[in-house]
N, C-alpha and C. Protein backbone atom coordinates (compact mmCIF):
# COMPACT_ATOMS: atom_id res chain seq x y z
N UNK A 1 -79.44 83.16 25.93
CA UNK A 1 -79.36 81.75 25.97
C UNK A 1 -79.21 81.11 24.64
N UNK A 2 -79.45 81.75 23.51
CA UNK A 2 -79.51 81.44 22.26
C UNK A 2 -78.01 80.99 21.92
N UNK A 3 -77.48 82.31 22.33
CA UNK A 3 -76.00 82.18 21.91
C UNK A 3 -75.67 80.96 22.52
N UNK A 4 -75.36 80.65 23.79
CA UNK A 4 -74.64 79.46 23.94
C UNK A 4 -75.13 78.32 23.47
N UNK A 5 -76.72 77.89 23.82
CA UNK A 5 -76.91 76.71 22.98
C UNK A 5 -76.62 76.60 21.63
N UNK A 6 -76.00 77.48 20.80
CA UNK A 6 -75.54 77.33 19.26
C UNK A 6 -74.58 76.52 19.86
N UNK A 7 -73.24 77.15 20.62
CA UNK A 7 -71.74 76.90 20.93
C UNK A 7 -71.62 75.11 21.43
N UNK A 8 -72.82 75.19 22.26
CA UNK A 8 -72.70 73.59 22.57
C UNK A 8 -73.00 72.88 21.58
N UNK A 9 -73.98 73.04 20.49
CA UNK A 9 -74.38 72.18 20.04
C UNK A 9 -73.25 72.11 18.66
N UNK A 10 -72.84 73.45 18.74
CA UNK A 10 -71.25 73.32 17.31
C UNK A 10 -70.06 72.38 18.02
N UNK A 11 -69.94 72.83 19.59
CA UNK A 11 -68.95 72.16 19.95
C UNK A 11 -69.16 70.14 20.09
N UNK A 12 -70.63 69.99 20.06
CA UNK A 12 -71.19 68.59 19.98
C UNK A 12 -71.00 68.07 18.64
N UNK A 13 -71.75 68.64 17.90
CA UNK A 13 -71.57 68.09 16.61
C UNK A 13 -69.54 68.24 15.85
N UNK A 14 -68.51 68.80 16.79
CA UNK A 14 -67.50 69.04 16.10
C UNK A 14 -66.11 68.04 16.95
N UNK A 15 -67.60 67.39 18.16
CA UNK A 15 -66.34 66.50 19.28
C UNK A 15 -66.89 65.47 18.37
N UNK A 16 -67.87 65.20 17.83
CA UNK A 16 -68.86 63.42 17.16
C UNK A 16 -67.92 63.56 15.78
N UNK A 17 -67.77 64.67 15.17
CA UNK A 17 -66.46 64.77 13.81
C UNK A 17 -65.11 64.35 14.48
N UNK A 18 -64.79 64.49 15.21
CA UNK A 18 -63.70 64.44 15.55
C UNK A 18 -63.52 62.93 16.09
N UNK A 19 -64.70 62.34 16.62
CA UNK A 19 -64.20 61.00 17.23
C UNK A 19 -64.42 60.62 16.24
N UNK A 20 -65.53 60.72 14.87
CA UNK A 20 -64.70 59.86 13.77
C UNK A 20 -63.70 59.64 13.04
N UNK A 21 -63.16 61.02 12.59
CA UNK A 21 -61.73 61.20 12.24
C UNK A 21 -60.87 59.78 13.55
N UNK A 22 -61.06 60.26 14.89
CA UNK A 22 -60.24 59.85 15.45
C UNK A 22 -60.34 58.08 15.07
N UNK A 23 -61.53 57.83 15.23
CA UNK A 23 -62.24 56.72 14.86
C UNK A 23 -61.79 56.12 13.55
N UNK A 24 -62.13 56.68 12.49
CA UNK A 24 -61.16 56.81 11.25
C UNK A 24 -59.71 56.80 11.14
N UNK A 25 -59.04 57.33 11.87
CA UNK A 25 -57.07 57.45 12.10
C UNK A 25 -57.40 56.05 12.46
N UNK A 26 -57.91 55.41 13.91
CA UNK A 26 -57.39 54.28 14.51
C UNK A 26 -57.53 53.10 13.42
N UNK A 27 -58.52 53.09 13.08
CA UNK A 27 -59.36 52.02 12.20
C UNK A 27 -57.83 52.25 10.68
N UNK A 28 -57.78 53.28 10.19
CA UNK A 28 -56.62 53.46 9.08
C UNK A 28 -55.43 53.03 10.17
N UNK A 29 -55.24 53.08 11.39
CA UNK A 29 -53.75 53.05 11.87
C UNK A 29 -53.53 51.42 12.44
N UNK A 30 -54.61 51.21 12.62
CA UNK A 30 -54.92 49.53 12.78
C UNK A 30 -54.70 48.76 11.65
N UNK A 31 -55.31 49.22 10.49
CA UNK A 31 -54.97 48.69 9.21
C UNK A 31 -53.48 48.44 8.60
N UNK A 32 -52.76 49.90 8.83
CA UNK A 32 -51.45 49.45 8.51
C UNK A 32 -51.00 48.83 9.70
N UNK A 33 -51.06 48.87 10.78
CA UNK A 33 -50.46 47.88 11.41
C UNK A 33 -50.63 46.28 11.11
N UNK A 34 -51.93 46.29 10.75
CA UNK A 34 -52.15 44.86 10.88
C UNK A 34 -51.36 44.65 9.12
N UNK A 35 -51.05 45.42 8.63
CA UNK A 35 -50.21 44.98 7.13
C UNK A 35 -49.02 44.80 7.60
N UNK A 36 -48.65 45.72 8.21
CA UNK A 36 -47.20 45.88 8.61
C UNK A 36 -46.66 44.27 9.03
N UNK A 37 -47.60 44.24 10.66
CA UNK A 37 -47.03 42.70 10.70
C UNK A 37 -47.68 41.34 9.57
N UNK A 38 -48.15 41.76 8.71
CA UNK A 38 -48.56 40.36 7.69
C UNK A 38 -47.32 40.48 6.87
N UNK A 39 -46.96 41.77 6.60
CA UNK A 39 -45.82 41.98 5.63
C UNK A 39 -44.54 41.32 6.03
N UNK A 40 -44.37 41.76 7.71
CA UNK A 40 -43.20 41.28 8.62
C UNK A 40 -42.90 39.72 8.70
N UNK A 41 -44.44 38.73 8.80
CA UNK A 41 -44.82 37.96 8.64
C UNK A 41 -43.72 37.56 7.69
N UNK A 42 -44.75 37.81 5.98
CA UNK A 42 -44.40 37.34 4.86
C UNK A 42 -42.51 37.47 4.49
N UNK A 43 -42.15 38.52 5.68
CA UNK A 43 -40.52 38.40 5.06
C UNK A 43 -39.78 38.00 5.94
N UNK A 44 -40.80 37.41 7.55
CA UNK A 44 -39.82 36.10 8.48
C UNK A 44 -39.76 35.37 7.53
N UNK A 45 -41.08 34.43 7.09
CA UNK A 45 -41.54 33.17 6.01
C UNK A 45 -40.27 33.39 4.80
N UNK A 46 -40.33 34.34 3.96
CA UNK A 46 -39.53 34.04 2.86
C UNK A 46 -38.11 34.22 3.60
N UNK A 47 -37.44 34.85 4.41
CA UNK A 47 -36.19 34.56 4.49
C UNK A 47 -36.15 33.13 5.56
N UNK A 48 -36.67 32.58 5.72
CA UNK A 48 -36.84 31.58 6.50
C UNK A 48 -36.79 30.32 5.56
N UNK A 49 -37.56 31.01 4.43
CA UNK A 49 -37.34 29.91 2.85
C UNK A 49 -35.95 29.99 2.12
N UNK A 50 -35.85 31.03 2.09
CA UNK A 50 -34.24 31.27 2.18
C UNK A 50 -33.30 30.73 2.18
N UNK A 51 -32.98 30.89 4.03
CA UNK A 51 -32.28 29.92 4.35
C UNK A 51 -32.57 29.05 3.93
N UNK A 52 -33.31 28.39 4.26
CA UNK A 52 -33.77 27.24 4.21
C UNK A 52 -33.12 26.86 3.08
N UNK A 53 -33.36 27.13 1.57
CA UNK A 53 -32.84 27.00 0.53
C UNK A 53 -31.36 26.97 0.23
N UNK A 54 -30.10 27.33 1.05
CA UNK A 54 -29.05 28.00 1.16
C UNK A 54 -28.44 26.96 1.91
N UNK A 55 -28.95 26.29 3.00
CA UNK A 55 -28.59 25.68 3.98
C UNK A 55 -28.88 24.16 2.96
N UNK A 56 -29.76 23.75 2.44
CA UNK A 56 -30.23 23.01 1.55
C UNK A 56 -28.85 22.76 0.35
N UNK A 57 -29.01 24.19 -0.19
CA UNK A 57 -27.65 24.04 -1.40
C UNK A 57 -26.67 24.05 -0.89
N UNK A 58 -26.36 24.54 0.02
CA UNK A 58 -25.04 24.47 1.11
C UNK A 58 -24.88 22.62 1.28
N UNK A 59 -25.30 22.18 1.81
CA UNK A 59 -25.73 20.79 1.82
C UNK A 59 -25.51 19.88 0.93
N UNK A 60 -25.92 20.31 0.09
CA UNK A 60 -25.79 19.33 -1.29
C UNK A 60 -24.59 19.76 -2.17
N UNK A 61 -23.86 20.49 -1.80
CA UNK A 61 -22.57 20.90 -2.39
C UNK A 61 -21.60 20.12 -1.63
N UNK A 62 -21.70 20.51 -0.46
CA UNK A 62 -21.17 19.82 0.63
C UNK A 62 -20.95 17.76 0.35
N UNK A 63 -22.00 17.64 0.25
CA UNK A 63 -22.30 16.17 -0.23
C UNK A 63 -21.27 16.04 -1.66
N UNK A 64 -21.32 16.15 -2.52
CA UNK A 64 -21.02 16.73 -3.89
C UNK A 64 -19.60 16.50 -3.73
N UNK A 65 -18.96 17.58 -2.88
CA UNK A 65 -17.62 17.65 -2.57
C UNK A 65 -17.09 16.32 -1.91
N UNK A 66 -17.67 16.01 -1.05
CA UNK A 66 -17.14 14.56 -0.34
C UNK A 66 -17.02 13.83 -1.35
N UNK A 67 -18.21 13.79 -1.93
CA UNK A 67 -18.06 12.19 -3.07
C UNK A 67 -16.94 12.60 -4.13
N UNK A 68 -16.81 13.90 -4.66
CA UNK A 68 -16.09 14.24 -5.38
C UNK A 68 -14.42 13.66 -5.25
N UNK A 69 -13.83 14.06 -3.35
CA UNK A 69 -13.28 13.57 -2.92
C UNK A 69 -13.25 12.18 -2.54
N UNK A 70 -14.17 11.50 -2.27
CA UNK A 70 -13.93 10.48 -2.01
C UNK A 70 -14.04 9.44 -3.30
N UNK A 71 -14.42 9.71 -4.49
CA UNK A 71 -13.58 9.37 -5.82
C UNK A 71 -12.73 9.56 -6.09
N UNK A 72 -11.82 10.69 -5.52
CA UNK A 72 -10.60 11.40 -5.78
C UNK A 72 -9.90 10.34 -5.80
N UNK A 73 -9.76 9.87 -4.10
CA UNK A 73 -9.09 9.54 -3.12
C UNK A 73 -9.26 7.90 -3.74
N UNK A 74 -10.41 7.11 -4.22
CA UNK A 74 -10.38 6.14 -4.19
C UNK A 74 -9.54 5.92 -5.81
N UNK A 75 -9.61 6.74 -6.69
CA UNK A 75 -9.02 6.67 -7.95
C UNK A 75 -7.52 6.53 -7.54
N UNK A 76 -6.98 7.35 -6.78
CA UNK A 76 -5.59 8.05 -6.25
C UNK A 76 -4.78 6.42 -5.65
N UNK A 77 -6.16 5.71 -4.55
CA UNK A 77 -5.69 4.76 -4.73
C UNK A 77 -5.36 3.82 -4.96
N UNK A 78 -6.50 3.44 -6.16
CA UNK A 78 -6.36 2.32 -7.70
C UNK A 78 -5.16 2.47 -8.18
N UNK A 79 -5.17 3.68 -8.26
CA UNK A 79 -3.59 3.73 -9.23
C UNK A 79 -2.13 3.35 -8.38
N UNK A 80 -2.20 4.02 -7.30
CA UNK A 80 -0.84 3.27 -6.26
C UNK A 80 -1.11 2.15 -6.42
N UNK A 81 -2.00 1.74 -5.72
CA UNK A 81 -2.00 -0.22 -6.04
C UNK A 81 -1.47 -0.84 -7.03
N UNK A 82 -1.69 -0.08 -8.37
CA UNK A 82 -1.24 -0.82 -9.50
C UNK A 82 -0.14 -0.34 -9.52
N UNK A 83 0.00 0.54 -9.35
CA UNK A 83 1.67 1.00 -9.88
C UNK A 83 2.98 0.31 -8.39
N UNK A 84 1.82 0.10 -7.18
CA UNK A 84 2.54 -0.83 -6.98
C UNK A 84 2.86 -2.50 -7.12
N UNK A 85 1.83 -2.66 -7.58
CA UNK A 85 1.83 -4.21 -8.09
C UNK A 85 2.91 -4.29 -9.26
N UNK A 86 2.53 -3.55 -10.19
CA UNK A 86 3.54 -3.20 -11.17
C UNK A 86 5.39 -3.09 -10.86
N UNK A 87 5.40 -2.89 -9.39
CA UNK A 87 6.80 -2.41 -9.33
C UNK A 87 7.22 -4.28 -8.53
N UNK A 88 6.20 -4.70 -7.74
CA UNK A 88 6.23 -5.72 -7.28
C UNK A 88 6.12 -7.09 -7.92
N UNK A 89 5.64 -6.97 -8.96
CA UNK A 89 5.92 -7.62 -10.48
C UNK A 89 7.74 -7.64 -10.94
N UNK A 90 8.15 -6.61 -11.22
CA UNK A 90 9.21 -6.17 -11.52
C UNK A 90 10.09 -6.70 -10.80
N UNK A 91 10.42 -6.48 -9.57
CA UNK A 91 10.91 -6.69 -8.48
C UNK A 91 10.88 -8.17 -8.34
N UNK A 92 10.02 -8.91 -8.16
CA UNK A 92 10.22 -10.78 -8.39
C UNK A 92 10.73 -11.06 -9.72
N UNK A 93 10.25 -10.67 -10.62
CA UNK A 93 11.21 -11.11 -12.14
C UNK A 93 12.69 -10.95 -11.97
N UNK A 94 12.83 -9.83 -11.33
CA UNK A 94 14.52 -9.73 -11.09
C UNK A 94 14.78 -10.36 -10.22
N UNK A 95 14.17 -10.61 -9.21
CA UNK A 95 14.07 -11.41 -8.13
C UNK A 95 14.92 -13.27 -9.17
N UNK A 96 14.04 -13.37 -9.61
CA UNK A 96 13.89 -14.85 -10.38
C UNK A 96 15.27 -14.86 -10.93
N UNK A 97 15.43 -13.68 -12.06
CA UNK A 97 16.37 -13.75 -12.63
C UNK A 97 18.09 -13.72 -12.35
N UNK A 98 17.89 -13.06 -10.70
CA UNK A 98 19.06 -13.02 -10.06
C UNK A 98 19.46 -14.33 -9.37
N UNK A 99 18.32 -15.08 -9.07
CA UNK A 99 18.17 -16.60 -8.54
C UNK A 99 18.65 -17.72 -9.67
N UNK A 100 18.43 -17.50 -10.91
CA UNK A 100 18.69 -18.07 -12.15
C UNK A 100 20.01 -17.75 -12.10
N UNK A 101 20.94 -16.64 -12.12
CA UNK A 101 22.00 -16.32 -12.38
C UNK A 101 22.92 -16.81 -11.19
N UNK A 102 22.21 -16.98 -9.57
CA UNK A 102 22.88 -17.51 -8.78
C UNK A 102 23.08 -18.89 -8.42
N UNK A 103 22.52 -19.42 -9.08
CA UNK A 103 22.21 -20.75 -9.73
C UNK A 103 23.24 -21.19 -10.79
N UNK A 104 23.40 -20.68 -11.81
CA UNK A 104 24.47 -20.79 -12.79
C UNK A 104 26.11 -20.29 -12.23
N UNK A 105 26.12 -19.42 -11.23
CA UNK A 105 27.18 -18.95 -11.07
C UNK A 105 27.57 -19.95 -9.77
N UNK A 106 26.88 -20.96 -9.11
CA UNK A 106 27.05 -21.84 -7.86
C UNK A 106 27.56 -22.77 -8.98
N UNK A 107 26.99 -23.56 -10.10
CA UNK A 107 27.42 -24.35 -11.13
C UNK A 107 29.13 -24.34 -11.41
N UNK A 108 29.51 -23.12 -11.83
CA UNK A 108 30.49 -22.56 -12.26
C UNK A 108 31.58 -23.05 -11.64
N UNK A 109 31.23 -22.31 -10.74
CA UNK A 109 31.90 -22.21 -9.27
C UNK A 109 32.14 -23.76 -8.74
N UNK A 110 31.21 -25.07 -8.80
CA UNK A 110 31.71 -25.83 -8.74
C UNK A 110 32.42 -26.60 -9.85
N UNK A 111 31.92 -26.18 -10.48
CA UNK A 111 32.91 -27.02 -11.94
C UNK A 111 34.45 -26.09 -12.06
N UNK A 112 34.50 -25.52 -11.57
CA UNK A 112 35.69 -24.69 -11.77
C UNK A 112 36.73 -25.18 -10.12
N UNK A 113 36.28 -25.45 -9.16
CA UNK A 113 36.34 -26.08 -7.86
C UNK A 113 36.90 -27.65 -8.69
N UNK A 114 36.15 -28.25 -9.46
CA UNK A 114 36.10 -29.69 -9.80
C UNK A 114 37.35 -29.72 -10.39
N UNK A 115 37.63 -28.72 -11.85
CA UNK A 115 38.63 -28.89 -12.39
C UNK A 115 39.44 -28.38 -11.68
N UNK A 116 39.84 -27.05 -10.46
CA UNK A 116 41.03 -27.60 -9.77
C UNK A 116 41.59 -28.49 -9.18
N UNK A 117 40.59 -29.28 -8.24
CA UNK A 117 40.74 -30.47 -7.76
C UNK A 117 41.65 -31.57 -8.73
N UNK A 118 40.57 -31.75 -10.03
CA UNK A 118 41.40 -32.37 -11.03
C UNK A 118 42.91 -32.34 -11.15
N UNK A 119 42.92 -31.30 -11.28
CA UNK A 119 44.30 -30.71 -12.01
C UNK A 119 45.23 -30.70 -10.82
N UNK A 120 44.93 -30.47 -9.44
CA UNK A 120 45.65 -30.86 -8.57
C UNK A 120 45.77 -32.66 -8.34
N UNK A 121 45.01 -33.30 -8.30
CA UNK A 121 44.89 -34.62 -8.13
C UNK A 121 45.96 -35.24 -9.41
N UNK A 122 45.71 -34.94 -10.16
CA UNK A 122 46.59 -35.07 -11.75
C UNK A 122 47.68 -34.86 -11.80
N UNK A 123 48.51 -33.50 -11.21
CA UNK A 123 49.22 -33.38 -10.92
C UNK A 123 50.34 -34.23 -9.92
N UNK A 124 49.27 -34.35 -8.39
CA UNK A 124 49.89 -35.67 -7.51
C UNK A 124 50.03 -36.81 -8.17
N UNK A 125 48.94 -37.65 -8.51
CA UNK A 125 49.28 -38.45 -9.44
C UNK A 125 50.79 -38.54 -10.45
N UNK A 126 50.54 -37.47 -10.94
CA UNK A 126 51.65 -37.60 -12.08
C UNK A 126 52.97 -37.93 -11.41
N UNK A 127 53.44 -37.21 -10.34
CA UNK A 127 54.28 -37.02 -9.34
C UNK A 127 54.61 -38.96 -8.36
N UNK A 128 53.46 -39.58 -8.75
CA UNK A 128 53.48 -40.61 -7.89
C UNK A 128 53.64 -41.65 -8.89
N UNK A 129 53.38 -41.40 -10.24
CA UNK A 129 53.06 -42.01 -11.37
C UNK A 129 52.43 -42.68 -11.15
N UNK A 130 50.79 -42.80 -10.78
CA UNK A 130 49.65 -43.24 -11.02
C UNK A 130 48.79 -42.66 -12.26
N UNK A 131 48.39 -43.13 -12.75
CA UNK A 131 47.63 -42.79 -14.49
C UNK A 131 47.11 -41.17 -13.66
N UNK A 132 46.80 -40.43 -14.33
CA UNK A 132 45.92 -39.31 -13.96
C UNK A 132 44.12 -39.67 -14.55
N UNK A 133 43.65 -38.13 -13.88
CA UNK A 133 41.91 -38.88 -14.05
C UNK A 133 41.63 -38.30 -15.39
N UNK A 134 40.47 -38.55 -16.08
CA UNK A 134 40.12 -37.95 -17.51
C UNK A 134 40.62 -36.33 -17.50
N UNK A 135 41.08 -35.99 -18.41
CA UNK A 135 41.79 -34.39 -18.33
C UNK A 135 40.36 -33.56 -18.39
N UNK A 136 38.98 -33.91 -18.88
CA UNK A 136 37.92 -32.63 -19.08
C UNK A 136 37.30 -33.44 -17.99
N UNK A 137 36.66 -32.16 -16.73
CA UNK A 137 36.17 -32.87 -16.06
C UNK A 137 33.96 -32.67 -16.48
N UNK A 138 33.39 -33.35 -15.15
CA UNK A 138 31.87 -33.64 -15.75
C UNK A 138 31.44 -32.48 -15.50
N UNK A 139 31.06 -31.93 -17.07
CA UNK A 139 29.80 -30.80 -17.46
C UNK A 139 28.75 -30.22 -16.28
N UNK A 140 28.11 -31.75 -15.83
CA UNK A 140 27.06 -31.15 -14.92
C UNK A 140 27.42 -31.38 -13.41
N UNK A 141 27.21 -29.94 -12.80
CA UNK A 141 27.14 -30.09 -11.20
C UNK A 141 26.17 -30.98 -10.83
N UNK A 142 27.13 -31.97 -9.93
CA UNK A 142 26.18 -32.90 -9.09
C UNK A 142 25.25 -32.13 -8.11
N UNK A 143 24.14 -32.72 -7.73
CA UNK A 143 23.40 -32.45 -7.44
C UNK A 143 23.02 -33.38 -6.32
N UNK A 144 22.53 -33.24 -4.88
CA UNK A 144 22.24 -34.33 -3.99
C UNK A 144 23.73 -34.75 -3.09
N UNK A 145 23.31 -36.38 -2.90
CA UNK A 145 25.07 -37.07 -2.42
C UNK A 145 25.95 -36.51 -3.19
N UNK A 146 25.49 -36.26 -4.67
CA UNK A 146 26.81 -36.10 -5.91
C UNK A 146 27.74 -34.94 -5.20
N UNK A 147 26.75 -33.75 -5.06
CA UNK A 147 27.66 -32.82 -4.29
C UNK A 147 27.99 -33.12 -3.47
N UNK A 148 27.60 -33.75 -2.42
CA UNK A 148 28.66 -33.84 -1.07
C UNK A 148 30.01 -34.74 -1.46
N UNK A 149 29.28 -35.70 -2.11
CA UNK A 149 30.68 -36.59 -2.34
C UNK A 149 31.68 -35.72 -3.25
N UNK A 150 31.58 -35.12 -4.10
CA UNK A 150 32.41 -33.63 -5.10
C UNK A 150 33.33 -33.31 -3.77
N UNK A 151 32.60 -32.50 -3.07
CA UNK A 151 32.79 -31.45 -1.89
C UNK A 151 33.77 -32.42 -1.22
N UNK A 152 33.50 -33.68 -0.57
CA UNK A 152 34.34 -34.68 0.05
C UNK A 152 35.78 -34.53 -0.71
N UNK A 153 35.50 -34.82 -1.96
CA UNK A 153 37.09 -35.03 -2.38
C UNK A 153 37.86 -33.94 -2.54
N UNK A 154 37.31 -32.85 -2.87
CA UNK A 154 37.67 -31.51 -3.31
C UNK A 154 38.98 -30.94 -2.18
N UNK A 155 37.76 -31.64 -0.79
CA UNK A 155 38.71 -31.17 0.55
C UNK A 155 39.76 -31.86 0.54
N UNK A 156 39.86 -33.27 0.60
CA UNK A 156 40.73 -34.28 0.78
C UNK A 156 41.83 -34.05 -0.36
N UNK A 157 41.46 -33.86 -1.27
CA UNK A 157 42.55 -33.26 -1.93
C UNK A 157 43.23 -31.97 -1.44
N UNK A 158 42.44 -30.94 -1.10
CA UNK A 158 42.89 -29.62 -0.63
C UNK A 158 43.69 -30.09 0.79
N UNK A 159 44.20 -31.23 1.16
CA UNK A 159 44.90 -31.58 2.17
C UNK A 159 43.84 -31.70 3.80
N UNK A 160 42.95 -31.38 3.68
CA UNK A 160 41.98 -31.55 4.67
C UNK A 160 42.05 -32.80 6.07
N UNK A 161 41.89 -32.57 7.24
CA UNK A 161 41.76 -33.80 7.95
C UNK A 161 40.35 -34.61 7.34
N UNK A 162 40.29 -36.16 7.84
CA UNK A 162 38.97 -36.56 7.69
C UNK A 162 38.07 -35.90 8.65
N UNK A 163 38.17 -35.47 9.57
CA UNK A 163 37.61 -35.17 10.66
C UNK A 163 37.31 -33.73 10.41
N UNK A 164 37.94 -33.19 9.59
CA UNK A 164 38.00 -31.61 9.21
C UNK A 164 36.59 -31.71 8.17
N UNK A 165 36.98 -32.78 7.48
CA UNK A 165 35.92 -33.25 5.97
C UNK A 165 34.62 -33.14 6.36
N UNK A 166 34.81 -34.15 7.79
CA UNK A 166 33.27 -34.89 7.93
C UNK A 166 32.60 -33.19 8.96
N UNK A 167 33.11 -32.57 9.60
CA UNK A 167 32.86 -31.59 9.77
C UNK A 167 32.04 -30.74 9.01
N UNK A 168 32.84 -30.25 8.00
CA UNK A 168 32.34 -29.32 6.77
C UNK A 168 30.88 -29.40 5.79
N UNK A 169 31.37 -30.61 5.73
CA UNK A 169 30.19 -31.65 5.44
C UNK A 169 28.99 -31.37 5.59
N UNK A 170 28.83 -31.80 7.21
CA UNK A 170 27.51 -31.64 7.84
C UNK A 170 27.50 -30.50 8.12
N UNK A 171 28.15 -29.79 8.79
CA UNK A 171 27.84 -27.80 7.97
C UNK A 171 27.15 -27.39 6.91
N UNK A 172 27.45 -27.90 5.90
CA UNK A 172 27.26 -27.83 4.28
C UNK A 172 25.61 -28.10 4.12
N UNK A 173 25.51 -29.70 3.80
CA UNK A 173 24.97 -30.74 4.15
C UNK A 173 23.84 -31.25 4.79
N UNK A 174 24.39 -30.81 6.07
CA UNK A 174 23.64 -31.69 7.58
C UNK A 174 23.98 -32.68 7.35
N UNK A 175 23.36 -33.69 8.03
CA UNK A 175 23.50 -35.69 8.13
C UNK A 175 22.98 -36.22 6.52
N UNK A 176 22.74 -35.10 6.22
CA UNK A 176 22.05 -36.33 4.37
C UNK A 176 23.56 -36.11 3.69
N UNK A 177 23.11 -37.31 3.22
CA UNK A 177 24.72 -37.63 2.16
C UNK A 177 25.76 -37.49 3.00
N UNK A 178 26.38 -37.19 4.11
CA UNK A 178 27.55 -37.01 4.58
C UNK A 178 28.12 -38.56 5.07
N UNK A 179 27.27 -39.36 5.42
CA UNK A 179 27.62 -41.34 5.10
C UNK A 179 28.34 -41.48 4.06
N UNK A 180 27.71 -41.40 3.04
CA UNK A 180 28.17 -41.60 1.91
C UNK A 180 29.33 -41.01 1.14
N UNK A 181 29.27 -39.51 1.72
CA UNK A 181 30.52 -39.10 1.06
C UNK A 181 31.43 -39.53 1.16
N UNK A 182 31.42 -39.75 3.18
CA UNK A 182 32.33 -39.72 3.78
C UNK A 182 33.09 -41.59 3.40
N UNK A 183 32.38 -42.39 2.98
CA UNK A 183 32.48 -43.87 2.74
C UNK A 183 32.91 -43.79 1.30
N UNK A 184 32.66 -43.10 0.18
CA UNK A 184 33.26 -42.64 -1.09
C UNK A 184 34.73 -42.07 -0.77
N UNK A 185 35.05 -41.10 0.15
CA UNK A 185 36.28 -40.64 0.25
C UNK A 185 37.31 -41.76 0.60
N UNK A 186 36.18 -42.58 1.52
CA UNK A 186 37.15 -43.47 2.42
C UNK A 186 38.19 -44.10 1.21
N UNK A 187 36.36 -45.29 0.14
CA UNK A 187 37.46 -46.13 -0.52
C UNK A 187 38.42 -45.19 -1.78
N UNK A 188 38.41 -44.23 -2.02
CA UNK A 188 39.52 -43.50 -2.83
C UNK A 188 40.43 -43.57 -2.20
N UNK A 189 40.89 -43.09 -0.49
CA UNK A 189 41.72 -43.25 -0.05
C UNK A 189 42.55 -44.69 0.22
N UNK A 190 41.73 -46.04 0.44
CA UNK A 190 42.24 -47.22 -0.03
C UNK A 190 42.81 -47.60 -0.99
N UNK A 191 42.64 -46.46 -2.28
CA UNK A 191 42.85 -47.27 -3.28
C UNK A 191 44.46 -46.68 -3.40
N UNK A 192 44.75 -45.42 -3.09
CA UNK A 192 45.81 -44.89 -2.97
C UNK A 192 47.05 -45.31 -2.26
């Protein structure tokens, strides 16, 4: 009986070693676990800061770029504006200056109208032997009745009906001054 009560009591005292070891593994295997997930933890959290950070600078670049662009864009179109004002500037001065020149060349044009008239009228005249009219005719284009009444004789000389005259006239004209021209032509023609 000796013998076996040794065996139980080695095999007792070697199951109570063993559940501490085992006891010991769990308690050590619990430990790294419970690191494991603090660790797992700590590297959701920092890549979570991460992003976070990335999505953040992502963001503010993003921002950055718009305004960047949208100075671009607003510089891009300061300058069209001016450079079109600038061309639209340009463009009325010549504007003006072609109006100035069409202006002087309507002048011309009637003083050059005037002295044919002249020179035809001068001519009939001469032909009828009535005095002729001053040989230089007037410098300045009439302006107002002056022109219509010009225009009146210009025709009437150019062989024109009255009715052709008073026509043209108020074409020209409208109803202003065309009374008058037409009452200026008349008494020239009386006097003839």
């Amino acid at each position: 009986m000796n013998g076996s009560t040794g065996i139980g009591e080695t095999d007792g005292g070697a199951s109570s070693s063993l559940r501490a070891a085992l006891a010991a593994a769990t308690d050590r295997l619990q430990a790294v676990l419970d690191d494991s997930e603090a660790m797992a933890e700590s590297i959701v959290e920092e890549a979570d800061a991460r992003a976070k950070r990335i999505l953040e600078e992502a963001e503010a670049e993003s921002r950055r770029r718009v305004e960047t662009a949208d100075r671009d864009a607003h510089d891009f179109v300061v300058e069209r504006l001016a450079a079109s004002l600038e061309l639209a500037t340009e463009i009325f001065r010549r504007a003006e200056a072609v109006d100035r020149d069409t202006e002087l060349l309507r002048s011309a044009a009637s003083r050059l109208q005037a002295t044919l008239a002249s020179v035809e009228a001068d001519r009939g005249a001469r032909t009828q032997g009535v005095a002729p009219a001053s040989e230089v005719p007037d410098q300045t284009a009439p302006t107002g009745s002056g022109a219509s009444q010009l225009r009146a004789v210009q025709m009437a000389v150019g062989g024109l009906s009255d009715q052709e005259i008073e026509r043209r006239l108020r074409q020209e004209f409208g109803n202003e001054d065309v009374g008058l021209a037409l009452a200026v032509l008349r008494r020239l023609e009386n006097r003839s």
